[in-house]
Protein backbone atom coordinates (compact mmCIF):
# COMPACT_ATOMS: atom_id res chain seq x y z
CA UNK A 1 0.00 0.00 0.00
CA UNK A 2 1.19 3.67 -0.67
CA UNK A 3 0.73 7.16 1.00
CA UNK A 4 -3.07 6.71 2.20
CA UNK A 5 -3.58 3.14 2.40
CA UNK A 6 -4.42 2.75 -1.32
CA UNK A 7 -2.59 1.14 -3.94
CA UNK A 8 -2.92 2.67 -7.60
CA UNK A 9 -2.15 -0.02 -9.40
CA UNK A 10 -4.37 -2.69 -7.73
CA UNK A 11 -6.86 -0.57 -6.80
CA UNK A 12 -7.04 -2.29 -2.90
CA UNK A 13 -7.51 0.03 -0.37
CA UNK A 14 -7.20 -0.05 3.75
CA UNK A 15 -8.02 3.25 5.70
CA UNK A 16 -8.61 4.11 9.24
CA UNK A 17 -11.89 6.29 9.33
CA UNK A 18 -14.07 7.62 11.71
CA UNK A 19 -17.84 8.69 11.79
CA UNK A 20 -21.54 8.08 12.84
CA UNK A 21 -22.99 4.30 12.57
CA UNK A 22 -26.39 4.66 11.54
CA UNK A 23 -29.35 2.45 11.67
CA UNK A 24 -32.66 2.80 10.34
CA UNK A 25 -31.62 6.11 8.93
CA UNK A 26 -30.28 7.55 11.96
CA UNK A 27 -27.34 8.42 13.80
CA UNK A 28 -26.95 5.65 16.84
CA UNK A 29 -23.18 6.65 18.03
CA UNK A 30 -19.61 7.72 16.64
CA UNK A 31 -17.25 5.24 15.81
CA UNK A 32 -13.38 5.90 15.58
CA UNK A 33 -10.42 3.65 14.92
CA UNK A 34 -11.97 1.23 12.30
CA UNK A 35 -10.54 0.50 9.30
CA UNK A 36 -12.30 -0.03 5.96
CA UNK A 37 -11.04 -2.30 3.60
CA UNK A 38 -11.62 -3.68 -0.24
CA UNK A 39 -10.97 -2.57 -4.19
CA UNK A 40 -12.16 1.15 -5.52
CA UNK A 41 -14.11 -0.34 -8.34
CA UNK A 42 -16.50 -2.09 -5.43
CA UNK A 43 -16.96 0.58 -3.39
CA UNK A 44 -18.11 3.18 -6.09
CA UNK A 45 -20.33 -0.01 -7.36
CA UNK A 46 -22.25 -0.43 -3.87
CA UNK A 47 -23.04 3.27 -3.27
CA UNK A 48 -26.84 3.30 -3.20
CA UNK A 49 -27.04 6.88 -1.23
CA UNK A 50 -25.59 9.89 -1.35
CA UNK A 51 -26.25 13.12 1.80
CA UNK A 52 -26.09 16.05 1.28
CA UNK A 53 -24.49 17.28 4.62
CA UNK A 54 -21.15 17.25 2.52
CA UNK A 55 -18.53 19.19 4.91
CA UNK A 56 -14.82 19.87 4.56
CA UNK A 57 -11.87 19.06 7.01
CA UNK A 58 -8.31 20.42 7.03
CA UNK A 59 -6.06 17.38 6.01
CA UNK A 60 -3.06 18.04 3.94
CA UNK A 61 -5.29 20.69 2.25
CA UNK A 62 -8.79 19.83 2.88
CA UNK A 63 -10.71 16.54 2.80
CA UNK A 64 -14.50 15.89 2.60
CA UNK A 65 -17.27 13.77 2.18
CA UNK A 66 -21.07 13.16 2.60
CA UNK A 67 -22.83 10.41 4.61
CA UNK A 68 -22.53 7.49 1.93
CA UNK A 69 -24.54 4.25 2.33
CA UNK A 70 -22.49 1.83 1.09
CA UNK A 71 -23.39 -1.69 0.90
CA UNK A 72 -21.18 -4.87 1.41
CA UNK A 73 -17.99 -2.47 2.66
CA UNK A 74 -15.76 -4.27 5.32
CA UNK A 75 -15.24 -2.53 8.40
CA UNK A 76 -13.01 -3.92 10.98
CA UNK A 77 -12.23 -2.71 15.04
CA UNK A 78 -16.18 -2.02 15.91
């Protein structure tokens, strides 16, 4: 894996990340430490939702995302 847990040429990826766990369409609690895990091409497959509470963090420049429901992404440390 390179800078950021993802590998270019293989497209495999394994990043810490940190959020809300959500059930039912709500927030139930923040989770931090986890690490997701699998190959680009799947996870931009199994999106099936998109928020729009997009928001920006500093991070090398800045980073951001929305909420995303992603189906069949592995999640490890919960």
């Amino acid at each position: 894996m390179n800078v950021g847990g993802i590998n270019p040429a293989t497209g495999d990826y394994s990043v810490g990340a940190s959020g809300l766990w959500i059930e039912n369409g709500n927030p139930v609690r923040p989770v931090s430490g986890v690490t997701i895990a699998g190959h680009l091409s799947d996870i931009l497959r199994n999106i099936v939702a998109v928020g729009s509470d997009l928001r920006f963090v500093p991070f090398f420049g800045a980073i951001g995302s929305p909420t995303l429901h992603i189906e069949g992404l592995t999640i490890a440390g919960l």
